[in-house]
C-alpha atoms as a PDB file:
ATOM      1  CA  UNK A   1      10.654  13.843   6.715  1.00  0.00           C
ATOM      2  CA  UNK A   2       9.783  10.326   7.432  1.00  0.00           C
ATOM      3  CA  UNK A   3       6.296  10.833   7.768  1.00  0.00           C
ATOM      4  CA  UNK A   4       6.014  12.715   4.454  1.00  0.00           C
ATOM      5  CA  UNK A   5       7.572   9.720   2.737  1.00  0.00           C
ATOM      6  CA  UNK A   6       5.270   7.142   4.481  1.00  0.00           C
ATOM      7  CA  UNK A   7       2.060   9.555   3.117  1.00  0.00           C
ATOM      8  CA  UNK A   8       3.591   9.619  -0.515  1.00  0.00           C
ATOM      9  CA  UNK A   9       3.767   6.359  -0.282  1.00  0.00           C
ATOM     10  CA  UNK A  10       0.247   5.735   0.859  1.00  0.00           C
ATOM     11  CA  UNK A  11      -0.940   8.017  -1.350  1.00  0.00           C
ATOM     12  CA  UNK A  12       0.693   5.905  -4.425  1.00  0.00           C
ATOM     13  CA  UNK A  13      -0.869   3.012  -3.157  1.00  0.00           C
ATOM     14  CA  UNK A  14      -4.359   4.353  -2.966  1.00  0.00           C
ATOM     15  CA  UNK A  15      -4.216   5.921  -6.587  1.00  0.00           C
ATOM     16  CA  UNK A  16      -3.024   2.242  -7.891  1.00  0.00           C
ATOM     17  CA  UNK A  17      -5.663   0.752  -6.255  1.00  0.00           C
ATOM     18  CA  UNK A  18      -8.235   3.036  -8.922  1.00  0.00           C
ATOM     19  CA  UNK A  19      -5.772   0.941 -11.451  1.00  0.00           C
ATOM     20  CA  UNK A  20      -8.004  -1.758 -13.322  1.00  0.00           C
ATOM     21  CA  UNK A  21      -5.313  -4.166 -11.887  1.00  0.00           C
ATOM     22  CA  UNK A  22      -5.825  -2.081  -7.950  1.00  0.00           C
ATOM     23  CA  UNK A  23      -9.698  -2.507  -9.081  1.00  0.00           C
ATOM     24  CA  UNK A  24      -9.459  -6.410  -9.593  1.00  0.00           C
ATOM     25  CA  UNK A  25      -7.668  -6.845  -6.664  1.00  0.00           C
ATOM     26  CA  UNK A  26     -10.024  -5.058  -4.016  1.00  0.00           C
ATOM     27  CA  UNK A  27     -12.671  -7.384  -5.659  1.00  0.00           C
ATOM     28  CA  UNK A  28     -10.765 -10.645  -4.743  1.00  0.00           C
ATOM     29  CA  UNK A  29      -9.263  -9.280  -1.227  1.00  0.00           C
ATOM     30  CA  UNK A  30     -13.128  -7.910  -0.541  1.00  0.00           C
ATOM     31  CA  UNK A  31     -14.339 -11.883  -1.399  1.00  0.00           C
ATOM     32  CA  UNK A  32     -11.864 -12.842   1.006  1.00  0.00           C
ATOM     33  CA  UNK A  33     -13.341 -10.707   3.921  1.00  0.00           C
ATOM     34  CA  UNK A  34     -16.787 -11.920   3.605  1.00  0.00           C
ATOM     35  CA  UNK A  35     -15.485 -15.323   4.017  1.00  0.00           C
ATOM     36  CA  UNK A  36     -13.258 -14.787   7.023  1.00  0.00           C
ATOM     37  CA  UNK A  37     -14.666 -11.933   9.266  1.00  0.00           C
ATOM     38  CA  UNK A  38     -18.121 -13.311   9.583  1.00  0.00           C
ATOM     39  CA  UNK A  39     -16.522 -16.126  11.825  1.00  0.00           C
ATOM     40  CA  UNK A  40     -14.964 -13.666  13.862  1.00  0.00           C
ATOM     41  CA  UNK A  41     -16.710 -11.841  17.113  1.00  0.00           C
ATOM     42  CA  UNK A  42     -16.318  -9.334  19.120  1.00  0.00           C
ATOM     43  CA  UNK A  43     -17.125  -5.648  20.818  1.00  0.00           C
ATOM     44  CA  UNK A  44     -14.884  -3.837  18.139  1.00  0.00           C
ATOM     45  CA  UNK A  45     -13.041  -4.289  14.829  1.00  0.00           C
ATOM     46  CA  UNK A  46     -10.369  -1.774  14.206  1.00  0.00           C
ATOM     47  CA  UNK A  47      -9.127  -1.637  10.271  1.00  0.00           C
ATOM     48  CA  UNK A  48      -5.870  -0.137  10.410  1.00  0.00           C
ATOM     49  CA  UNK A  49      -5.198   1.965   6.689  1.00  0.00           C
ATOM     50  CA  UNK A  50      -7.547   2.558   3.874  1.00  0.00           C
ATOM     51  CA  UNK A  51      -5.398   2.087   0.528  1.00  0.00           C
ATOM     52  CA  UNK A  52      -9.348   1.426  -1.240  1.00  0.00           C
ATOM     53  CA  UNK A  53     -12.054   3.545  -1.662  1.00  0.00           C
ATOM     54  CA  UNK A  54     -13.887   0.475  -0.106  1.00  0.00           C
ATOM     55  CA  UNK A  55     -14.335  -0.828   3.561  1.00  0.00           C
ATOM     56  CA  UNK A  56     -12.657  -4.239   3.948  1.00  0.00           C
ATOM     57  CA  UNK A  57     -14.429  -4.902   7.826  1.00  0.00           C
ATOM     58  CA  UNK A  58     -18.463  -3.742   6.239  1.00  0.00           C
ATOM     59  CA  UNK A  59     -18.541  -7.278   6.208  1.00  0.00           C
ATOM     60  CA  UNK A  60     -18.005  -8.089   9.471  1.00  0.00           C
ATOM     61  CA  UNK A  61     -20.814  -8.760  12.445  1.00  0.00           C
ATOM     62  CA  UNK A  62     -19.023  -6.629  14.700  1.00  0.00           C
ATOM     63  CA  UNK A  63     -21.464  -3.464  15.321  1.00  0.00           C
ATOM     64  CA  UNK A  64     -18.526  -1.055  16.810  1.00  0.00           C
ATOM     65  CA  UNK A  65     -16.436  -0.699  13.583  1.00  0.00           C
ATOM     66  CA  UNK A  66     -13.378   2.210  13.860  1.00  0.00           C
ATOM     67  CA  UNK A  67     -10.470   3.134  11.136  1.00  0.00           C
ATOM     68  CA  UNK A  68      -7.402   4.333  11.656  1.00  0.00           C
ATOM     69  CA  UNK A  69      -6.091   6.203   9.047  1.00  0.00           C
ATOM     70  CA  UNK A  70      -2.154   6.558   7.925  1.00  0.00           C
ATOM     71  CA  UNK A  71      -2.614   9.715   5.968  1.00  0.00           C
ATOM     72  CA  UNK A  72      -4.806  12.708   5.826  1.00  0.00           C
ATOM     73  CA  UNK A  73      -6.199  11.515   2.406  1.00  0.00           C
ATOM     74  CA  UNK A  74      -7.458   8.055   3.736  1.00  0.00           C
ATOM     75  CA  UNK A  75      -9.876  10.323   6.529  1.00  0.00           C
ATOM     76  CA  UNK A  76     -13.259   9.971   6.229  1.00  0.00           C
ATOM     77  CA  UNK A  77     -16.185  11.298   7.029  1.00  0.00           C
ATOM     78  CA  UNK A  78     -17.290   9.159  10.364  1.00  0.00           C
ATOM     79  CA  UNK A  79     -16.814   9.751  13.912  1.00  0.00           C
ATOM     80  CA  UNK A  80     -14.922   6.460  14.025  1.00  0.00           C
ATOM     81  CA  UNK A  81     -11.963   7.690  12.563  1.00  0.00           C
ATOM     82  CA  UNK A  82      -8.651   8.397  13.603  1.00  0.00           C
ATOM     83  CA  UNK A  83      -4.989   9.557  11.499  1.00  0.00           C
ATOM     84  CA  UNK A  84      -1.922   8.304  13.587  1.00  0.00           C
ATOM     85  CA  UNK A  85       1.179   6.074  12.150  1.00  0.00           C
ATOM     86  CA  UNK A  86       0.315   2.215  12.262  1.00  0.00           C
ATOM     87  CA  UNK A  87       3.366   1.718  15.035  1.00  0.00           C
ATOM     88  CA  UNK A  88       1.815   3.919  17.001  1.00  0.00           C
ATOM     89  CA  UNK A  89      -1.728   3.080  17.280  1.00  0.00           C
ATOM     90  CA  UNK A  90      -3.589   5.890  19.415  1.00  0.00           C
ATOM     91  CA  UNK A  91      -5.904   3.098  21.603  1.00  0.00           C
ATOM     92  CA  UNK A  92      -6.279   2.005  24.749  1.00  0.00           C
ATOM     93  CA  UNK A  93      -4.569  -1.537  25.418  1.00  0.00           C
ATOM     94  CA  UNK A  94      -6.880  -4.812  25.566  1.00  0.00           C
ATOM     95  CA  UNK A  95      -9.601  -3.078  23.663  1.00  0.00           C
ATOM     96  CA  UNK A  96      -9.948  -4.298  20.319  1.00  0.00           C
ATOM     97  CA  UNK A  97     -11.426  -7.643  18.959  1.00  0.00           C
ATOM     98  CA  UNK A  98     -10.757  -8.171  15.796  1.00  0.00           C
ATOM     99  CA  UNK A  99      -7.526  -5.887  13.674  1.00  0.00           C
ATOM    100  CA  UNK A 100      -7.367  -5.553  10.158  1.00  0.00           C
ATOM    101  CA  UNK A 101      -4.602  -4.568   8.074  1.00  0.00           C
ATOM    102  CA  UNK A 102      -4.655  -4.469   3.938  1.00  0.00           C
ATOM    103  CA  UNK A 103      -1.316  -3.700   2.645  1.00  0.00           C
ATOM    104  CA  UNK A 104       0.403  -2.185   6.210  1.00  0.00           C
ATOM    105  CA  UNK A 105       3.272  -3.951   7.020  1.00  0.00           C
ATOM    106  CA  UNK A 106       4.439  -4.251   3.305  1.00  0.00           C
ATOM    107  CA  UNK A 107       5.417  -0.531   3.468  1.00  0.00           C
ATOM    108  CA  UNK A 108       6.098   0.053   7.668  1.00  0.00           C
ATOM    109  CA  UNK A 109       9.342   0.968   8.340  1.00  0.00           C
ATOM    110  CA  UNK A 110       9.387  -1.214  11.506  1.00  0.00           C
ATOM    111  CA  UNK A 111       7.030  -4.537  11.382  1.00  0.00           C
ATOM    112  CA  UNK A 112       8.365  -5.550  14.544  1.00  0.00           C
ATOM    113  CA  UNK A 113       6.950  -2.452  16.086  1.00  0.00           C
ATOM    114  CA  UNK A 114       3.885  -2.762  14.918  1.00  0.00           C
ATOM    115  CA  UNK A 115       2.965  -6.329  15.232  1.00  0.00           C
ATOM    116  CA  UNK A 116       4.054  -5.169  19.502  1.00  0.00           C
ATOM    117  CA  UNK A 117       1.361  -2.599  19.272  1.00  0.00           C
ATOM    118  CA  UNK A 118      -1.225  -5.087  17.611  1.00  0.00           C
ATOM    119  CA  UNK A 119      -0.529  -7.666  20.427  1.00  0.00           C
ATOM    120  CA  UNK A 120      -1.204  -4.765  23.219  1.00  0.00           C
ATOM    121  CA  UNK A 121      -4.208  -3.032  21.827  1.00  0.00           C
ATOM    122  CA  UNK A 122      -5.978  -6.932  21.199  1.00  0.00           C
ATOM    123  CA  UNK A 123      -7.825  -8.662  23.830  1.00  0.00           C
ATOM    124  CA  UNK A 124      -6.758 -11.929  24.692  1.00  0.00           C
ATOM    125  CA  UNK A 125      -7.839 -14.244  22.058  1.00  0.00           C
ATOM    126  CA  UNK A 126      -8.163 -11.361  20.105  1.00  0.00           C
ATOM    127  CA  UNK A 127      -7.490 -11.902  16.364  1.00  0.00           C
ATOM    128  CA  UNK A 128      -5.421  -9.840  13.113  1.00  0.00           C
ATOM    129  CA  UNK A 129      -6.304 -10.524   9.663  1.00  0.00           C
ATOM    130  CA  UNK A 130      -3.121  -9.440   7.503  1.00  0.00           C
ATOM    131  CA  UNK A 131      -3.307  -8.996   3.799  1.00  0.00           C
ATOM    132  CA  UNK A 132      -0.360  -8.927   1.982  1.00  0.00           C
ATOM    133  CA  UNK A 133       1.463  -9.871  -1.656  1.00  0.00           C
ATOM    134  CA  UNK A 134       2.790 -13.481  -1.607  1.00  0.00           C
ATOM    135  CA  UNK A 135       6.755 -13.467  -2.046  1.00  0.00           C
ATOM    136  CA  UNK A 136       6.497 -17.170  -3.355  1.00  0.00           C
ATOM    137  CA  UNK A 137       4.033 -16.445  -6.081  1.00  0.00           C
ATOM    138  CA  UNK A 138       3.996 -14.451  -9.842  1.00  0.00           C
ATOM    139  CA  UNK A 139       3.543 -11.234  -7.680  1.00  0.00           C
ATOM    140  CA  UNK A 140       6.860 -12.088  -5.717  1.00  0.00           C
ATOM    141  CA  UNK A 141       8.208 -12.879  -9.269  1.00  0.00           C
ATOM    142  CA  UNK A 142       7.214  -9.215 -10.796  1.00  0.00           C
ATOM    143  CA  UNK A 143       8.510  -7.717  -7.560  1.00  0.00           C
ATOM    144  CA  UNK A 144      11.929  -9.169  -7.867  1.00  0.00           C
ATOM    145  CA  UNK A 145      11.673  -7.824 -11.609  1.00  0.00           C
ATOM    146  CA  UNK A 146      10.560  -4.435 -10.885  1.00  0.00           C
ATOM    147  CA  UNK A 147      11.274  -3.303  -7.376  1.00  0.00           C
ATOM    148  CA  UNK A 148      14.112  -1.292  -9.215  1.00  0.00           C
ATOM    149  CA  UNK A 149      11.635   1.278 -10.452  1.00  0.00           C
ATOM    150  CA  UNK A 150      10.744   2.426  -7.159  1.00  0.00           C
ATOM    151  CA  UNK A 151       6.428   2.301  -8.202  1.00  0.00           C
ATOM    152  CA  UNK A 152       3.830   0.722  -6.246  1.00  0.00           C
ATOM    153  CA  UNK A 153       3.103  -2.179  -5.412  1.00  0.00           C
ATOM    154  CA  UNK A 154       6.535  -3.537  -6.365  1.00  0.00           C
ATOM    155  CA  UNK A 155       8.848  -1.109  -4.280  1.00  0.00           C
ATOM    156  CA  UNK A 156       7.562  -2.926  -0.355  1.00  0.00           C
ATOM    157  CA  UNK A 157       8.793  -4.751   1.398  1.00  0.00           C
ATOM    158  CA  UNK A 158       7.318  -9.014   0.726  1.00  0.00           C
ATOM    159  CA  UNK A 159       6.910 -10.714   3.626  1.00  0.00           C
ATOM    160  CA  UNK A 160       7.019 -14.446   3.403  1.00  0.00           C
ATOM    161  CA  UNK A 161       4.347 -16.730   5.280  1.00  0.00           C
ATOM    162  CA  UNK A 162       6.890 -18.279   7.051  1.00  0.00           C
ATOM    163  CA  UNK A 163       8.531 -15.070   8.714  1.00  0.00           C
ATOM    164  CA  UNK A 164       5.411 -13.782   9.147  1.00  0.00           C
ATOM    165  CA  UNK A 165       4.589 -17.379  11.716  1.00  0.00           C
ATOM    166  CA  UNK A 166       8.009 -16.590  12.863  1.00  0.00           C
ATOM    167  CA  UNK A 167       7.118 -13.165  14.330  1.00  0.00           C
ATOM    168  CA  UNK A 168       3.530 -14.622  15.476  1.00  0.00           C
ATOM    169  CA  UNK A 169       5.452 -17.111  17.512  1.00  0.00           C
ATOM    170  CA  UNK A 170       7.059 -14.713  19.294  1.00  0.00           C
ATOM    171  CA  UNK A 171       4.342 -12.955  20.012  1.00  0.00           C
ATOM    172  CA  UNK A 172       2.244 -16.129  21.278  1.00  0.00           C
ATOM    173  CA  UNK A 173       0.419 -15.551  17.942  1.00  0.00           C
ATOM    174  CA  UNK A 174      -1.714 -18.786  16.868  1.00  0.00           C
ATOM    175  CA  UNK A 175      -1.790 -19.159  13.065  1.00  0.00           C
ATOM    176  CA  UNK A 176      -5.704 -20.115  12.682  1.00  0.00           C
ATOM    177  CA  UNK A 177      -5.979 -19.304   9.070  1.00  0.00           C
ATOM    178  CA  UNK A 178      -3.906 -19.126   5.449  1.00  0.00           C
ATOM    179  CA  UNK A 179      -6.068 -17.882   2.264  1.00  0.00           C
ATOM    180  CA  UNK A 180      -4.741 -17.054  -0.967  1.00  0.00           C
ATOM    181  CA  UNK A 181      -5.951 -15.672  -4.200  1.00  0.00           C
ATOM    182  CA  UNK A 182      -4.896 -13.971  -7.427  1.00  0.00           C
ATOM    183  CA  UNK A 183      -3.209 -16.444  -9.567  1.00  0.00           C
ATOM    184  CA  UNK A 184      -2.824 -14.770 -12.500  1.00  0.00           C
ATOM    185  CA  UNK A 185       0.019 -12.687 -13.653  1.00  0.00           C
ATOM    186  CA  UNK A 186      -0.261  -9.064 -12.325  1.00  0.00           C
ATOM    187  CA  UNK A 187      -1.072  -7.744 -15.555  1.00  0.00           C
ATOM    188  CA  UNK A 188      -2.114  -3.805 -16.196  1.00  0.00           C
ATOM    189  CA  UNK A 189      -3.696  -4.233 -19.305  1.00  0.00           C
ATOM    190  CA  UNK A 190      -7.661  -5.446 -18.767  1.00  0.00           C
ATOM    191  CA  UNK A 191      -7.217  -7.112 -21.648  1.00  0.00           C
ATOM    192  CA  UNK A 192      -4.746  -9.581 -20.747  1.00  0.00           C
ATOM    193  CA  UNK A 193      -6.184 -10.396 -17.409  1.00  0.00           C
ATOM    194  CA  UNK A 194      -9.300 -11.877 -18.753  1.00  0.00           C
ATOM    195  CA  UNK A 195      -6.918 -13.706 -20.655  1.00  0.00           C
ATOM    196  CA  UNK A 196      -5.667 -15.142 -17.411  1.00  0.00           C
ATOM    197  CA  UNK A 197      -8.949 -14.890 -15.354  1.00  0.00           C
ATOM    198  CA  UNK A 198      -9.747 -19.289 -15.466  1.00  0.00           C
ATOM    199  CA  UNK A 199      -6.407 -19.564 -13.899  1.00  0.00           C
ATOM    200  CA  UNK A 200      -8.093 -18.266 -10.655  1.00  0.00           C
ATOM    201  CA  UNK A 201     -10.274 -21.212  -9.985  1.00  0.00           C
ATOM    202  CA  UNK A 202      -7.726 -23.518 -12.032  1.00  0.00           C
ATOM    203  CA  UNK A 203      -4.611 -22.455  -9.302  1.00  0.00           C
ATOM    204  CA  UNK A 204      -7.008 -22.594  -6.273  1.00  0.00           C
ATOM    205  CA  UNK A 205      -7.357 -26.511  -6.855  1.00  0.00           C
ATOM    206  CA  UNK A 206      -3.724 -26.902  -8.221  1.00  0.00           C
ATOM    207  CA  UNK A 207      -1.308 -25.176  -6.798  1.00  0.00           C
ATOM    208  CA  UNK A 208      -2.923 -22.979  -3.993  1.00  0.00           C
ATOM    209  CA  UNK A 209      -0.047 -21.957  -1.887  1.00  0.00           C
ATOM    210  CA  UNK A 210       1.277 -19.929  -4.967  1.00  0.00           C
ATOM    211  CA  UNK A 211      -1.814 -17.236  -5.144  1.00  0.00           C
ATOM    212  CA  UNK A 212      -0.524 -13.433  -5.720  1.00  0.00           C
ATOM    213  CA  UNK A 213      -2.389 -12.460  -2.220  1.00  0.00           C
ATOM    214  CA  UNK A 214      -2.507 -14.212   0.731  1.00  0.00           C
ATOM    215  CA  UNK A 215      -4.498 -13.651   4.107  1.00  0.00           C
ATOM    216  CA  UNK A 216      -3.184 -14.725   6.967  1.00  0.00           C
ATOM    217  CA  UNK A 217      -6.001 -14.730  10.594  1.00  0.00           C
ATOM    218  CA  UNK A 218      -3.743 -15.050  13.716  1.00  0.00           C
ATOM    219  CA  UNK A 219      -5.357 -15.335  17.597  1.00  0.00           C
ATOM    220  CA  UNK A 220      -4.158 -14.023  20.322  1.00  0.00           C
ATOM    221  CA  UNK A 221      -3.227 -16.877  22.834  1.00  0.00           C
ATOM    222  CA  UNK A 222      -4.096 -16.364  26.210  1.00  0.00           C
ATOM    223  CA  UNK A 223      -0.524 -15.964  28.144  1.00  0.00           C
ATOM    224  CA  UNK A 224       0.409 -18.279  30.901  1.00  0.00           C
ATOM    225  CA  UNK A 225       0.896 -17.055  34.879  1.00  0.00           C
ATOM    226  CA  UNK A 226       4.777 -17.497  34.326  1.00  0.00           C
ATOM    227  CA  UNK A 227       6.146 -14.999  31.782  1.00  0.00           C
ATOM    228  CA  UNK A 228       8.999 -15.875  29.455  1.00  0.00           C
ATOM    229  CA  UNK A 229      11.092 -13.295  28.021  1.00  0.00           C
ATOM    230  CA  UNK A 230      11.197 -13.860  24.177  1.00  0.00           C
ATOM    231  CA  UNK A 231      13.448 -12.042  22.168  1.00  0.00           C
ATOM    232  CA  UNK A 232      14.183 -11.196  18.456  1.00  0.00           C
ATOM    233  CA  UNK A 233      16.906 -12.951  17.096  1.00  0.00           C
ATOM    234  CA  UNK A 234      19.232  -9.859  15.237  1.00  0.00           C
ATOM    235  CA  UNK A 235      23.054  -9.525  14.597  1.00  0.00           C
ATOM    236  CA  UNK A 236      25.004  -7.073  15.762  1.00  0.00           C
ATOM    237  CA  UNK A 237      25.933  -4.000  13.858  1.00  0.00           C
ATOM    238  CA  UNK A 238      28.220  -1.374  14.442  1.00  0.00           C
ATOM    239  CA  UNK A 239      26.538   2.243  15.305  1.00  0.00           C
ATOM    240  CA  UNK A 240      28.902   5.152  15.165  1.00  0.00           C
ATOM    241  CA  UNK A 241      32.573   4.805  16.260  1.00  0.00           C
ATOM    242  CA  UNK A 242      32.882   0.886  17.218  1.00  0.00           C
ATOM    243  CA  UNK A 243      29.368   1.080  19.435  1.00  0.00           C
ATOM    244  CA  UNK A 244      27.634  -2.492  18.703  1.00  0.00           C
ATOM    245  CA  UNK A 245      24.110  -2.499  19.050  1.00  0.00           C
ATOM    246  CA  UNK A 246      22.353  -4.860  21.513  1.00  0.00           C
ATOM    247  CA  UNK A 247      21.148  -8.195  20.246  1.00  0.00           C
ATOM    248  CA  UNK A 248      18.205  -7.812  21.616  1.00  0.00           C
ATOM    249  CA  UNK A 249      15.190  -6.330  21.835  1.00  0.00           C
ATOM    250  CA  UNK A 250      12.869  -4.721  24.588  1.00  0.00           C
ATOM    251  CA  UNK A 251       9.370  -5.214  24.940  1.00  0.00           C
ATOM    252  CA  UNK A 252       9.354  -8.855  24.048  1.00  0.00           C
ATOM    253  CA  UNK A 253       7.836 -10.492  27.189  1.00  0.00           C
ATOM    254  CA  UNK A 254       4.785 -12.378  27.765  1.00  0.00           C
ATOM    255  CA  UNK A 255       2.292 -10.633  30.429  1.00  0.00           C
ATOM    256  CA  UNK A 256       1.556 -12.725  32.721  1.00  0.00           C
END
């Protein structure tokens, strides 16, 4: 049942991004790849969902380019191409260069789970490029407004910049890079966005932490010879009949 809602949901977000507003913002996420993969390198480049009918990684230099999918209608046609859930990436460990992921962890059901898998499939000083909707922004605004309705893109999950270097910090995560874009209101109507389109280059100069979309590029640190044992910080809860869950969490330790 689970995995029927994730591919509804997936679905949704794929037919909003054939929306003029979905349409606008492939454009400005897409000008935001060519800027930041070229200046990453590598064997292989792994984009994990497809909620465009475009590529975001055709940009990069990376020759050995592979997609995994997160529903059967996101396959296409190229030998490259695999359908598994993003927490549970099908590939071998300390294989992958460079990771990609439009729009993923907005909607997974377990971000801690998946940003684990991301640090074991990347090589060390591997990197993840992570496009998401800004929480501090208009978008975060219309999400508080209409997250009610249940309709994408309001009904994920925002998460902030600063939770998001939280989690990389655990990880040994390096924060290398913080774009943004999309300062206008999210409007639907074409009209009213090229109302609103000057504000684009106007909010880049003025106030450019409060863009609609943000990309975040973390690295992969190289881990020291003496592992520490990091853990996620959770309360307790009570699970059936007076049971309290552990505080903490497996799988948080630094190879060494």
């Amino acid at each position: 049942m689970a995995k029927q809602e994730t591919k509804t949901i997936r679905k949704q977000l794929s037919d909003w991004f054939i929306s003029p507003l979905g349409q606008q913002v492939m454009q400005l996420e897409k000008q935001q790849m060519e800027e930041v993969l070229p200046e990453l390198f590598g064997y292989h480049i792994l984009q994990i969902g497809k909620p465009a009918s475009e590529d975001y990684i055709d940009s990069s230099k990376i020759s050995h380019k592979a997609y995994l999918c997160l529903d059967e209608h996101e396959l296409i046609e190229n030998g490259n191409t695999i359908q598994s859930l993003a927490e549970h990436i099908p590939i071998a460990s300390d294989s992958i260069d460079v990771a990609v992921l439009p729009h993923v962890f907005e909607y997974s059901k377990d971000p801690h789970r998946l940003l684990r898998e991301l640090d074991r499939v990347l090589i060390d000083d591997g990197h993840i490029v992570i496009i998401g909707i800004n929480r501090f922004s208009l978008w975060g605004l219309w999400h508080v407004i209409l997250c009610w309705w249940d309709k994408i893109p309001w009904n994920g999950r925002l998460i902030s910049i600063p939770r998001m270097k939280d989690w990389f910090a655990l990880l040994d995560f390096e924060v290398k890079k913080v774009r943004y874009c999309f300062y206008a209101p999210p409007f639907r109507k074409t009209s009213w966005q090229m109302k609103f389109k000057p504000l684009e280059r106007l909010g880049a100069y003025c106030w450019p932490f409060l863009g609609g979309i943000y990309v975040i590029v973390g690295k992969k640190r190289v881990v020291p010879l003496t592992p520490i044992k990091m853990q996620w910080k959770t309360k307790k809860k009570i699970i059936g009949s007076g049971v309290a869950e552990p505080t903490t969490r497996e799988g948080w330790q630094r190879r060494g």
